[in-house]
PDB file of N, CA and C in Angstrom:
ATOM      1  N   UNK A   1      44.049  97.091  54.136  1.00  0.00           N
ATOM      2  CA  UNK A   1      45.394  97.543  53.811  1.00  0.00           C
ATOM      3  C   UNK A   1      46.123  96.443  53.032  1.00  0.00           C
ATOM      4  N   UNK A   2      46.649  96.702  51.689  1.00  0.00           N
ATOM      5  CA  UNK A   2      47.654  95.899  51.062  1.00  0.00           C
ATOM      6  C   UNK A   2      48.508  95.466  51.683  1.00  0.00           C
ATOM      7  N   UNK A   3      49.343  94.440  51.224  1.00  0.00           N
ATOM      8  CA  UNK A   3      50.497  93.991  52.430  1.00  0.00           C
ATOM      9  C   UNK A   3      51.646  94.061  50.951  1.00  0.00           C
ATOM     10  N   UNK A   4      51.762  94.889  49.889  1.00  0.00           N
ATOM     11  CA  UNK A   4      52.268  94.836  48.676  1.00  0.00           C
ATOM     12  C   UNK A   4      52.630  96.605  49.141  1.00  0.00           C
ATOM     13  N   UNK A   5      53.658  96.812  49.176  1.00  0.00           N
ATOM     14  CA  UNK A   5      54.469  98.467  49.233  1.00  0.00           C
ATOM     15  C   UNK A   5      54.713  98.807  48.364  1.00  0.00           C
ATOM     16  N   UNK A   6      54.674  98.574  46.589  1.00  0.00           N
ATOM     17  CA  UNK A   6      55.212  98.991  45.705  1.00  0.00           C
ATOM     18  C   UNK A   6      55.486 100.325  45.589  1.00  0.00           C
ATOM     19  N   UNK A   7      54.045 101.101  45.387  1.00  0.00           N
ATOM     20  CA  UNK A   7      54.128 102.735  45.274  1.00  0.00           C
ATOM     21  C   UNK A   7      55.424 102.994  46.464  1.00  0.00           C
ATOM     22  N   UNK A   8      55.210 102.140  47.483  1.00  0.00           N
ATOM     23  CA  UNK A   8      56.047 103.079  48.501  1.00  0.00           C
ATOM     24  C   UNK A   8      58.090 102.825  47.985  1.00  0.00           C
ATOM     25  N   UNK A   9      58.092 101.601  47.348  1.00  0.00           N
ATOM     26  CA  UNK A   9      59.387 101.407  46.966  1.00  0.00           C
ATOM     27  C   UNK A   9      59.680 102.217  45.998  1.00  0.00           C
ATOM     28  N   UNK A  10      58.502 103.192  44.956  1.00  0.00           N
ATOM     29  CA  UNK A  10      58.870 103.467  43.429  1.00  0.00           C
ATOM     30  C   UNK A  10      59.098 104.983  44.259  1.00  0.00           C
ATOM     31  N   UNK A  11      58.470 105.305  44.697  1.00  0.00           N
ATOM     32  CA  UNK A  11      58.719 106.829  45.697  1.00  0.00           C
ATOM     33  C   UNK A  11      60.070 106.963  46.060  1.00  0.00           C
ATOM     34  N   UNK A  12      60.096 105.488  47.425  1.00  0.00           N
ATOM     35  CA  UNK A  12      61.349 105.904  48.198  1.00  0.00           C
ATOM     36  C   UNK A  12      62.665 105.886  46.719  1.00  0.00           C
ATOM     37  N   UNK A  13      62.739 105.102  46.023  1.00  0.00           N
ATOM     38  CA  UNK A  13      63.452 104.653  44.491  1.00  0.00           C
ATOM     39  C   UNK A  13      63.735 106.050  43.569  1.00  0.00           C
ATOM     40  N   UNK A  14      62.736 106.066  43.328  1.00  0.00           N
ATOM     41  CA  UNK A  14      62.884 107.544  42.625  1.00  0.00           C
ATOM     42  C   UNK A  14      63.072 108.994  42.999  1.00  0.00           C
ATOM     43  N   UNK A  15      63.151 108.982  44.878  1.00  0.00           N
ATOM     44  CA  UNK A  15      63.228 110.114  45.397  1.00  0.00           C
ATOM     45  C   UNK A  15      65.127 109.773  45.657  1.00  0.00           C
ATOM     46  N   UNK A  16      65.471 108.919  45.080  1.00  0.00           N
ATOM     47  CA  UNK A  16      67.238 108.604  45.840  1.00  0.00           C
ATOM     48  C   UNK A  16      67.390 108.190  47.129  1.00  0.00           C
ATOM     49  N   UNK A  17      66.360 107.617  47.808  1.00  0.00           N
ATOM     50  CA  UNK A  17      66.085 107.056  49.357  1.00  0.00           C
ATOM     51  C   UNK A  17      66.619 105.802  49.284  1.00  0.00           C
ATOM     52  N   UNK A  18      66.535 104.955  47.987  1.00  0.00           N
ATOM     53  CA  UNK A  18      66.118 103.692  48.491  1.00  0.00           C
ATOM     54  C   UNK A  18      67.798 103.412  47.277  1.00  0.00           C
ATOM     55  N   UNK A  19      68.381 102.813  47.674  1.00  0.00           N
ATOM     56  CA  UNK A  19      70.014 102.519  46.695  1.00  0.00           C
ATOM     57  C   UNK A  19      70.461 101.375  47.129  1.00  0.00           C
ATOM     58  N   UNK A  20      70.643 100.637  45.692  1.00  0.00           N
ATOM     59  CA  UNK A  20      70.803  98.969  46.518  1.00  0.00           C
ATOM     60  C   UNK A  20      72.329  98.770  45.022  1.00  0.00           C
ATOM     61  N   UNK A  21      73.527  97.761  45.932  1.00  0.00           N
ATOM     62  CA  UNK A  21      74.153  97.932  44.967  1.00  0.00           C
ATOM     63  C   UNK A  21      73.932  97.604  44.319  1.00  0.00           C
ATOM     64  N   UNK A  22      74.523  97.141  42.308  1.00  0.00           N
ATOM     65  CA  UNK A  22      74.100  96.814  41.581  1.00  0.00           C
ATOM     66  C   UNK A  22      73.714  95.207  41.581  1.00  0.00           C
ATOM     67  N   UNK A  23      75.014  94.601  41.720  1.00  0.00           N
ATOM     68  CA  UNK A  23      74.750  92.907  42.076  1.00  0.00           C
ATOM     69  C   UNK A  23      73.760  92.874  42.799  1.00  0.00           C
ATOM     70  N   UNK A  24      73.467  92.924  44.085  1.00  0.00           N
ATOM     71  CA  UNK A  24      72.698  92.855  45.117  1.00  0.00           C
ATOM     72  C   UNK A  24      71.006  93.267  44.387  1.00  0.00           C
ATOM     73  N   UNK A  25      71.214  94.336  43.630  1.00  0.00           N
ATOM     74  CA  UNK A  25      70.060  94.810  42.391  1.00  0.00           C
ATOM     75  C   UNK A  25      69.205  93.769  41.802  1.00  0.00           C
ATOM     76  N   UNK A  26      70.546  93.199  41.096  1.00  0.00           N
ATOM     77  CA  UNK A  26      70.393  92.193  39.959  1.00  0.00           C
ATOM     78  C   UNK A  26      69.674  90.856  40.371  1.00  0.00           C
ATOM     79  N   UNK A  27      70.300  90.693  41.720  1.00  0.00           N
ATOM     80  CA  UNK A  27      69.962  89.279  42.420  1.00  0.00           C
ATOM     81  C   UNK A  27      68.605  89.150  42.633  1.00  0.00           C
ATOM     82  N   UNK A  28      67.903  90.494  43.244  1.00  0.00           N
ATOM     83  CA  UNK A  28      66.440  90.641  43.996  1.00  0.00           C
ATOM     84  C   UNK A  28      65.349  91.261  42.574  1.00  0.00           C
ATOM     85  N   UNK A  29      65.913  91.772  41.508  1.00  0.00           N
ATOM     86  CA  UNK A  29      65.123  91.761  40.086  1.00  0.00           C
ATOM     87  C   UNK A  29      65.006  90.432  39.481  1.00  0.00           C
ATOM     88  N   UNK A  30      66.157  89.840  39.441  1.00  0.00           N
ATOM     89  CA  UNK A  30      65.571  87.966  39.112  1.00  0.00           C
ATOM     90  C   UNK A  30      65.169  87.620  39.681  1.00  0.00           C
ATOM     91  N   UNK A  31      64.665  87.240  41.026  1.00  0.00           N
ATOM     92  CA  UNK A  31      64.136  86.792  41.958  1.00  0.00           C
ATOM     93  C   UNK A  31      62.409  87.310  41.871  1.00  0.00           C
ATOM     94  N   UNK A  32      62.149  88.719  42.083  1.00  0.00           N
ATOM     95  CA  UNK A  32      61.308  89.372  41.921  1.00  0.00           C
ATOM     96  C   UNK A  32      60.277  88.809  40.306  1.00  0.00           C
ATOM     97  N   UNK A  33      61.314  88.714  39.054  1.00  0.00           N
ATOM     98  CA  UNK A  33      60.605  88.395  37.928  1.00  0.00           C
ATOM     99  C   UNK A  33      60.373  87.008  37.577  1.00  0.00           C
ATOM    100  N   UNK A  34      60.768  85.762  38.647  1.00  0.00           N
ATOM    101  CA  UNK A  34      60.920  84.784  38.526  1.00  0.00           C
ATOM    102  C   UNK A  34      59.201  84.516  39.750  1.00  0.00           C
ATOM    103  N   UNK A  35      59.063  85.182  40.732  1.00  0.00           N
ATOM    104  CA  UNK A  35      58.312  85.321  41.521  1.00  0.00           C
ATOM    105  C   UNK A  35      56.696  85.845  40.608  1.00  0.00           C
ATOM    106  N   UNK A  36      56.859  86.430  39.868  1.00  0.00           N
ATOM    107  CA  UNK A  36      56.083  87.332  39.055  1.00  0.00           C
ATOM    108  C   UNK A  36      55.652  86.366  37.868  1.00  0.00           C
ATOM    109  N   UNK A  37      56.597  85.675  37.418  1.00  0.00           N
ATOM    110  CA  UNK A  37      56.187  84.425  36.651  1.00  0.00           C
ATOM    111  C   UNK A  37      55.435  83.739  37.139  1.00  0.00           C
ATOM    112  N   UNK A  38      55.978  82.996  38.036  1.00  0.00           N
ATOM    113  CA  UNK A  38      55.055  82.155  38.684  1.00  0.00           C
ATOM    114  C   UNK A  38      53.630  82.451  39.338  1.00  0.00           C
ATOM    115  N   UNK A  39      53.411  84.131  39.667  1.00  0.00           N
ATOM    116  CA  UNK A  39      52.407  84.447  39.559  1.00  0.00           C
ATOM    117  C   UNK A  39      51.504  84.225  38.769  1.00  0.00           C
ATOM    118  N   UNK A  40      52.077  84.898  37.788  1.00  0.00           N
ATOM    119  CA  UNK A  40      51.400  85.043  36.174  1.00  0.00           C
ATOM    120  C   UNK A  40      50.850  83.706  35.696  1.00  0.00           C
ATOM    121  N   UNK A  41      51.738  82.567  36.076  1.00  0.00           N
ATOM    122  CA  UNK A  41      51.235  81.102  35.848  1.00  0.00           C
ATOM    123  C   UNK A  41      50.139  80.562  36.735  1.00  0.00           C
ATOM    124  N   UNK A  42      50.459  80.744  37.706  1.00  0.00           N
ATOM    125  CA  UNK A  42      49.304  80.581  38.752  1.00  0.00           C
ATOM    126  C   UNK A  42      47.661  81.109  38.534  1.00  0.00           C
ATOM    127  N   UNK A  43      47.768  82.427  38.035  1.00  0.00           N
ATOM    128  CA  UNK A  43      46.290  82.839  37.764  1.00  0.00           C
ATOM    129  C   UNK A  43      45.809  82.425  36.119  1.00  0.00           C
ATOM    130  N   UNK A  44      46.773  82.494  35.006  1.00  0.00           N
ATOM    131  CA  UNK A  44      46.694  81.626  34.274  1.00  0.00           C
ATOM    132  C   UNK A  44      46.205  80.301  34.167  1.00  0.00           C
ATOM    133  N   UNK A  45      46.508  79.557  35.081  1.00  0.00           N
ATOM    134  CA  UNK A  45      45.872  78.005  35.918  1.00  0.00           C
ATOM    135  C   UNK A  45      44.465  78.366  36.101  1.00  0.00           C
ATOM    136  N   UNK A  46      44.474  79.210  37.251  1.00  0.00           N
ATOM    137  CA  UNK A  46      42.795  78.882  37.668  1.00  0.00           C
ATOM    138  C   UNK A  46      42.211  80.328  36.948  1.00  0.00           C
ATOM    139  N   UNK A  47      42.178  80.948  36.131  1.00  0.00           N
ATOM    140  CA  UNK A  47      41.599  81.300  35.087  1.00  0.00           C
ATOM    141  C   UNK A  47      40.960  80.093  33.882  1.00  0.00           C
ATOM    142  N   UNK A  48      41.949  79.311  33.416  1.00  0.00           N
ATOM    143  CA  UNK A  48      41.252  78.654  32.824  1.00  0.00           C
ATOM    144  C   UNK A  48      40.426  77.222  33.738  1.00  0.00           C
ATOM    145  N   UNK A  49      41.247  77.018  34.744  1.00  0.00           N
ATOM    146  CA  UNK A  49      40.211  76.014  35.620  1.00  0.00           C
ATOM    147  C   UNK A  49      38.807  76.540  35.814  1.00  0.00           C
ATOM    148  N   UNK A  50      38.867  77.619  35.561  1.00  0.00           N
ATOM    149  CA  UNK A  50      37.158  78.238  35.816  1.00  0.00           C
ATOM    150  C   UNK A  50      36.502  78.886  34.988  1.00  0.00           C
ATOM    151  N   UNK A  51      37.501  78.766  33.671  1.00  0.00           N
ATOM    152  CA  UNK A  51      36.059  78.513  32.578  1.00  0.00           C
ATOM    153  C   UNK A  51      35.753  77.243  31.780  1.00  0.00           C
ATOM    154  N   UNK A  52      36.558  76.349  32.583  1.00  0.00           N
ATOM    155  CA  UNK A  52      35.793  74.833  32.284  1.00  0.00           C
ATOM    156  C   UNK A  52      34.661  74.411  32.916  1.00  0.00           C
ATOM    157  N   UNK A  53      33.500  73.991  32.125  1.00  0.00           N
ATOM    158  CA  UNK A  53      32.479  73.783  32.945  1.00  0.00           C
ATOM    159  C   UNK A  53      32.220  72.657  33.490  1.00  0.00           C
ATOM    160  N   UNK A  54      33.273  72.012  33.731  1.00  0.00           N
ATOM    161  CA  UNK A  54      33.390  70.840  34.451  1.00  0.00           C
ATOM    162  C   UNK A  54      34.872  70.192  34.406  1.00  0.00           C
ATOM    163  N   UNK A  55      35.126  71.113  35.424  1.00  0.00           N
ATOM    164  CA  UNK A  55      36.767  70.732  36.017  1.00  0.00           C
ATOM    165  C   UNK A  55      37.003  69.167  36.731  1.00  0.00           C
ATOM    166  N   UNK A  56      37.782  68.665  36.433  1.00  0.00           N
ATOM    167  CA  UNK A  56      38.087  67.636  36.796  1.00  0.00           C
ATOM    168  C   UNK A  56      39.699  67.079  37.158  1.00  0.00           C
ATOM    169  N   UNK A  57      40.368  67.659  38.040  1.00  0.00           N
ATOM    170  CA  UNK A  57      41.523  67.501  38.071  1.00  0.00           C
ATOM    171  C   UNK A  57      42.211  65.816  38.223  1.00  0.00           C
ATOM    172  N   UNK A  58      41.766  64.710  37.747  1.00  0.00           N
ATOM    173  CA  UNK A  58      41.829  63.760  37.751  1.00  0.00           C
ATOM    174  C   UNK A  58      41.820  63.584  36.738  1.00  0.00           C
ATOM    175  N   UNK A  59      41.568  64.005  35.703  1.00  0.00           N
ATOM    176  CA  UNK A  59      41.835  64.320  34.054  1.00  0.00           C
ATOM    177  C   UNK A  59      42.952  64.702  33.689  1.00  0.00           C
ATOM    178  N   UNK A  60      43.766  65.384  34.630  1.00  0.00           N
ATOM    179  CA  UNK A  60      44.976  66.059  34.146  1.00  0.00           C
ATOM    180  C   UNK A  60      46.273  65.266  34.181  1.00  0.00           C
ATOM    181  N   UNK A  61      47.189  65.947  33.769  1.00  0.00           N
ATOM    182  CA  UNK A  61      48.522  64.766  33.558  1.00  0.00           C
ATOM    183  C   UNK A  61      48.806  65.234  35.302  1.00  0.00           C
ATOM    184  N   UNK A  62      49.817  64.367  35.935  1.00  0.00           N
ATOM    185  CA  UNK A  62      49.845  64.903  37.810  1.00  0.00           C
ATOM    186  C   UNK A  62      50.651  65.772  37.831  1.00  0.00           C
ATOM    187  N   UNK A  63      51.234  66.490  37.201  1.00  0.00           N
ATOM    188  CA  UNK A  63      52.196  67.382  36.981  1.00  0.00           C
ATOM    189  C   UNK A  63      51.353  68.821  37.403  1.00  0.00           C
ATOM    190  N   UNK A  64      50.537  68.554  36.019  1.00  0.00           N
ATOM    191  CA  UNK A  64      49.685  70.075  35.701  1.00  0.00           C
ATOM    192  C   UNK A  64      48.453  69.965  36.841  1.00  0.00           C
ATOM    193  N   UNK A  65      48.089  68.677  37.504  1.00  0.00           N
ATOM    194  CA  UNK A  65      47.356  68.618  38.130  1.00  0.00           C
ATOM    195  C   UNK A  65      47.695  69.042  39.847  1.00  0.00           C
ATOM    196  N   UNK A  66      48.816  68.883  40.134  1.00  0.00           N
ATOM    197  CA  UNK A  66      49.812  69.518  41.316  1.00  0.00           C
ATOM    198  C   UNK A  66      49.633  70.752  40.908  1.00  0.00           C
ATOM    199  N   UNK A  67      49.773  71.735  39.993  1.00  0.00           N
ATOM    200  CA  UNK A  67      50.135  73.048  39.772  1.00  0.00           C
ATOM    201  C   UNK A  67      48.491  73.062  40.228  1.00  0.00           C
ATOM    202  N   UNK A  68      47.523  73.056  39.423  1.00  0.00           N
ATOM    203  CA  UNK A  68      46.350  73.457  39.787  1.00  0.00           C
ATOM    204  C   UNK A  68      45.509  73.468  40.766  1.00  0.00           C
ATOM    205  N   UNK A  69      45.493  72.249  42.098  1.00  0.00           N
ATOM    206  CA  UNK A  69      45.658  72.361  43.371  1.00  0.00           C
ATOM    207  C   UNK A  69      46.051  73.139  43.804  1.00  0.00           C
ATOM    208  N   UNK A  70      47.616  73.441  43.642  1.00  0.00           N
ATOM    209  CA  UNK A  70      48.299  74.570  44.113  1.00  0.00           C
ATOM    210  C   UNK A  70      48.324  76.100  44.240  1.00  0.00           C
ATOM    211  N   UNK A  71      47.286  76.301  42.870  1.00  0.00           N
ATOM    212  CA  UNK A  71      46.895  77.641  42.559  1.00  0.00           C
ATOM    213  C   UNK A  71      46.024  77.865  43.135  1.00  0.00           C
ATOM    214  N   UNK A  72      44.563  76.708  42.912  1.00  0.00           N
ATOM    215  CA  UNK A  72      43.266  77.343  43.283  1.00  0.00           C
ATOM    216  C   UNK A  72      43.394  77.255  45.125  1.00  0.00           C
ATOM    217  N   UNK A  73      44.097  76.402  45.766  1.00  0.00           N
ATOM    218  CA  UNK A  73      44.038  76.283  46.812  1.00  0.00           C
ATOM    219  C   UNK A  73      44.836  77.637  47.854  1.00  0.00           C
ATOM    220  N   UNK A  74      46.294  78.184  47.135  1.00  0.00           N
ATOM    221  CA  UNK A  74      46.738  79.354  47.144  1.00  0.00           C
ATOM    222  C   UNK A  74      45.213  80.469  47.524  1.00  0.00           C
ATOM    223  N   UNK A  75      44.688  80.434  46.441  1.00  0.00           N
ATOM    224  CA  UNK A  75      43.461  81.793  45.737  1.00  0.00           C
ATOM    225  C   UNK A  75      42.296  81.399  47.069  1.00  0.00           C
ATOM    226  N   UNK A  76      41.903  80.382  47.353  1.00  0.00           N
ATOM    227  CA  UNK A  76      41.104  80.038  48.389  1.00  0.00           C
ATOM    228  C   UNK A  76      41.648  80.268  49.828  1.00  0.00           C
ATOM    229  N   UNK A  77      42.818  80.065  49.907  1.00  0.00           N
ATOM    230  CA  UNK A  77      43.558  81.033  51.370  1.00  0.00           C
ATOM    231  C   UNK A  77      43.314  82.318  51.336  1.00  0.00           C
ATOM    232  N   UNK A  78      43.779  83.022  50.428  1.00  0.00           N
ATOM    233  CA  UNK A  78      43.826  84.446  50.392  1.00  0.00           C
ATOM    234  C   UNK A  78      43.462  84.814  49.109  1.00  0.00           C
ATOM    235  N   UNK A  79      41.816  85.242  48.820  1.00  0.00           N
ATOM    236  CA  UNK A  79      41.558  85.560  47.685  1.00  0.00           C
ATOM    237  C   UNK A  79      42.069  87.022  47.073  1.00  0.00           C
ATOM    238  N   UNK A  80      42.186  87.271  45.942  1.00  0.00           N
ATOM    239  CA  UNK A  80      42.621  88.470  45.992  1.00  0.00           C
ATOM    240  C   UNK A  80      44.421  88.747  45.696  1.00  0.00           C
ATOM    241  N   UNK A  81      44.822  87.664  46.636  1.00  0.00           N
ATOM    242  CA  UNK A  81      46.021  88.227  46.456  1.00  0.00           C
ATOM    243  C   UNK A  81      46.835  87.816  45.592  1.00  0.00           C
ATOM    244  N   UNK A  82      46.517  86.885  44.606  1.00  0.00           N
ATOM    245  CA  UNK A  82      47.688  86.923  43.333  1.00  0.00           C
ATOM    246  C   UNK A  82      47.462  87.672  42.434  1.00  0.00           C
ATOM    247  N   UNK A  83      46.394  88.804  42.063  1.00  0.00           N
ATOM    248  CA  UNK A  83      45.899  89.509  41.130  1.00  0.00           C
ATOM    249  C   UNK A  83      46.816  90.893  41.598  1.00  0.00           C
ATOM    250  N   UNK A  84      46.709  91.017  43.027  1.00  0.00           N
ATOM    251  CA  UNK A  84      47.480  92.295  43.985  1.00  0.00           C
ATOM    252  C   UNK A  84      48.860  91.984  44.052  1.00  0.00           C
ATOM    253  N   UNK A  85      49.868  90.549  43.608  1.00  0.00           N
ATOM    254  CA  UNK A  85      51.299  90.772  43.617  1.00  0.00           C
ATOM    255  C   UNK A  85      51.256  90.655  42.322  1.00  0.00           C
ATOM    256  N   UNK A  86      50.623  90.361  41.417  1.00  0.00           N
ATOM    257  CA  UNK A  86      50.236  90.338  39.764  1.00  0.00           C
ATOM    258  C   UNK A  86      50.756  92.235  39.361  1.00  0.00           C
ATOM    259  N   UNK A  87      49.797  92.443  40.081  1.00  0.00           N
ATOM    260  CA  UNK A  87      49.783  94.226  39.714  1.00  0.00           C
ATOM    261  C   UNK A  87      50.998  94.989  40.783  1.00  0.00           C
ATOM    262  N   UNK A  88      51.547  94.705  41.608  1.00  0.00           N
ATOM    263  CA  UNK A  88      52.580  95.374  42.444  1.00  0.00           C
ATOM    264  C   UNK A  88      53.882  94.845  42.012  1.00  0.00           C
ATOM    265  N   UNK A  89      54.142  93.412  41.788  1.00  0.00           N
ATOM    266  CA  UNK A  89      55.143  92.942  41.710  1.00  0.00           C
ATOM    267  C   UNK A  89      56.396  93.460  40.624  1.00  0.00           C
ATOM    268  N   UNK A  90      55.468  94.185  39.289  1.00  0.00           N
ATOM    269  CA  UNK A  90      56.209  95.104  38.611  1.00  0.00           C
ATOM    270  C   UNK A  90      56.782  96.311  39.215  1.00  0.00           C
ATOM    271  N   UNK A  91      56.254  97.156  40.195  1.00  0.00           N
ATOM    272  CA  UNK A  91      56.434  97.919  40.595  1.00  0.00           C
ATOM    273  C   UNK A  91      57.486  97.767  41.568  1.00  0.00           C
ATOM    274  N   UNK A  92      57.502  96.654  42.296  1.00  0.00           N
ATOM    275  CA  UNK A  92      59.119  96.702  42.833  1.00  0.00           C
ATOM    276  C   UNK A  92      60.504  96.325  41.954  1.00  0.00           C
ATOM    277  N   UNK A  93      60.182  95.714  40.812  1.00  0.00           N
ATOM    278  CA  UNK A  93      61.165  95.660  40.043  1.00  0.00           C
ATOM    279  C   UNK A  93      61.249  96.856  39.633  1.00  0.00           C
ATOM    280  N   UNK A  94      60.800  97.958  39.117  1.00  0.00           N
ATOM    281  CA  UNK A  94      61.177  98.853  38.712  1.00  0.00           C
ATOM    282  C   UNK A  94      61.980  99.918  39.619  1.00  0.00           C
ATOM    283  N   UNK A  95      61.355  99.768  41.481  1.00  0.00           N
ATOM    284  CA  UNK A  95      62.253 100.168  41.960  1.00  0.00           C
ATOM    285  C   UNK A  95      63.513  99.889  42.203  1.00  0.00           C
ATOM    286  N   UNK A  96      63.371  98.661  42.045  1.00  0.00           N
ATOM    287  CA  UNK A  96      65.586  97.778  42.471  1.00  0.00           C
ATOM    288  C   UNK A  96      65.883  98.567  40.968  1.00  0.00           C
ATOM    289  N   UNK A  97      65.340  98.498  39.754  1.00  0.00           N
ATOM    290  CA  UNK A  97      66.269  99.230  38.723  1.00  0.00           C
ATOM    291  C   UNK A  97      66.617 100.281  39.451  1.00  0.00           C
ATOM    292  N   UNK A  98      65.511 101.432  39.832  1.00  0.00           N
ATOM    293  CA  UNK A  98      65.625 102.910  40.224  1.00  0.00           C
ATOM    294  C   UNK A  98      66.998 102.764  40.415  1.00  0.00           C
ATOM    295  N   UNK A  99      66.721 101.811  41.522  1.00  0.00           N
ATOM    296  CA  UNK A  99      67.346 102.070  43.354  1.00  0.00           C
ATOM    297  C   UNK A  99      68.936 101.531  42.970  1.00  0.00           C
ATOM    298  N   UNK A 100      69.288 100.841  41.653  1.00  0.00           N
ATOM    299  CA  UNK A 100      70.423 100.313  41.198  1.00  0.00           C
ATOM    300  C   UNK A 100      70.958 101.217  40.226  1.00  0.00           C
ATOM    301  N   UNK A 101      70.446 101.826  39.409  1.00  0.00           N
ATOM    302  CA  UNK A 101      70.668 103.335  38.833  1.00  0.00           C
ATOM    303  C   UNK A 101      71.300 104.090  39.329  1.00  0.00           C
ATOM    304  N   UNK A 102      70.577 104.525  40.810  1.00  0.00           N
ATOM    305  CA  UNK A 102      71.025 105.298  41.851  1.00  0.00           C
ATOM    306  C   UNK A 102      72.213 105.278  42.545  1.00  0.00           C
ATOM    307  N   UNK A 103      72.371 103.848  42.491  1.00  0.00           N
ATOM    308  CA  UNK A 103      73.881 103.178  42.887  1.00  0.00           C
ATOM    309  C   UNK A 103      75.314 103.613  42.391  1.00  0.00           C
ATOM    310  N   UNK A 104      74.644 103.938  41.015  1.00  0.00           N
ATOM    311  CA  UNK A 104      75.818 103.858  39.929  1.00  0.00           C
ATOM    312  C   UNK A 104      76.250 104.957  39.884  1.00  0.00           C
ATOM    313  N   UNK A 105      74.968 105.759  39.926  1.00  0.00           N
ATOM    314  CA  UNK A 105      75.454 107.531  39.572  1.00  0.00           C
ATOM    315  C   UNK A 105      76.564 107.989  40.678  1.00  0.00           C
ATOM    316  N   UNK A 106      77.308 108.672  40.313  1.00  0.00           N
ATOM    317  CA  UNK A 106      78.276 109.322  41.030  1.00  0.00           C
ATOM    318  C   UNK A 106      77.549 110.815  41.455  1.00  0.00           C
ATOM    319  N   UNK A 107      78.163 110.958  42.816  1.00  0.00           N
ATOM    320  CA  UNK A 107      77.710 111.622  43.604  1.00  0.00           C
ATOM    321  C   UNK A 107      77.471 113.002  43.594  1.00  0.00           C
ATOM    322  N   UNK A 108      76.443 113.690  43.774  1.00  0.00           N
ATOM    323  CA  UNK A 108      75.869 115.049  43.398  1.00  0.00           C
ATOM    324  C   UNK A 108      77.224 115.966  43.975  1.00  0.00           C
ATOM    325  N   UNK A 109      77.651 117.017  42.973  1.00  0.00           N
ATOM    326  CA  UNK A 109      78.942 117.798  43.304  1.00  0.00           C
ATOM    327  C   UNK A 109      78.034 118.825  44.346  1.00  0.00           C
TER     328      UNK A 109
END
């Protein structure tokens, strides 16, 4: 079982279940795409750490070399799962839009 609800946020979102105010919207979509970045950077990292055929993180400046620890060691806890908030993590942003949309509209007569 995923531990990523997206489908279930774009459902509850698009069925008018799920209504978040707009600020409150705004706050958890930056957050969410700032989260999603850093995803995106993370597998970026050990994507290319693993098509070097001889990685050497003692080569690296300590900056980029902290990030890359950080990634592959992330991916070695829980494999799998930055590819699975990679692919979901859009999907809850699209529900806080829904669900902030929903906010706005004035109320069914």
């Amino acid at each position: 079982m995923s531990p990523f609800a997206g489908e279930l946020f774009l459902r509850l979102a698009s069925e008018g279940r799920l209504v978040v105010e707009e600020t409150r919207a705004d706050e958890v979509i930056a957050g969410l795409e700032r989260t999603l970045s850093s995803v995106r950077a993370r597998l970026r990292l050990i994507r290319l750490w693993q098509q070097d055929p001889t990685p050497r993180v003692g080569e690296l400046p300590e900056e980029l070399a902290r990030d890359v620890v950080d990634a592959v060691f992330a991916d070695q806890l829980a494999p799998g799962r930055l590819e699975q908030a990679a692919a979901d993590l859009p999907k809850y942003i699209e529900a806080m839009r829904l669900a902030r949309a929903a906010h706005t509209r004035p109320p069914a007569a």
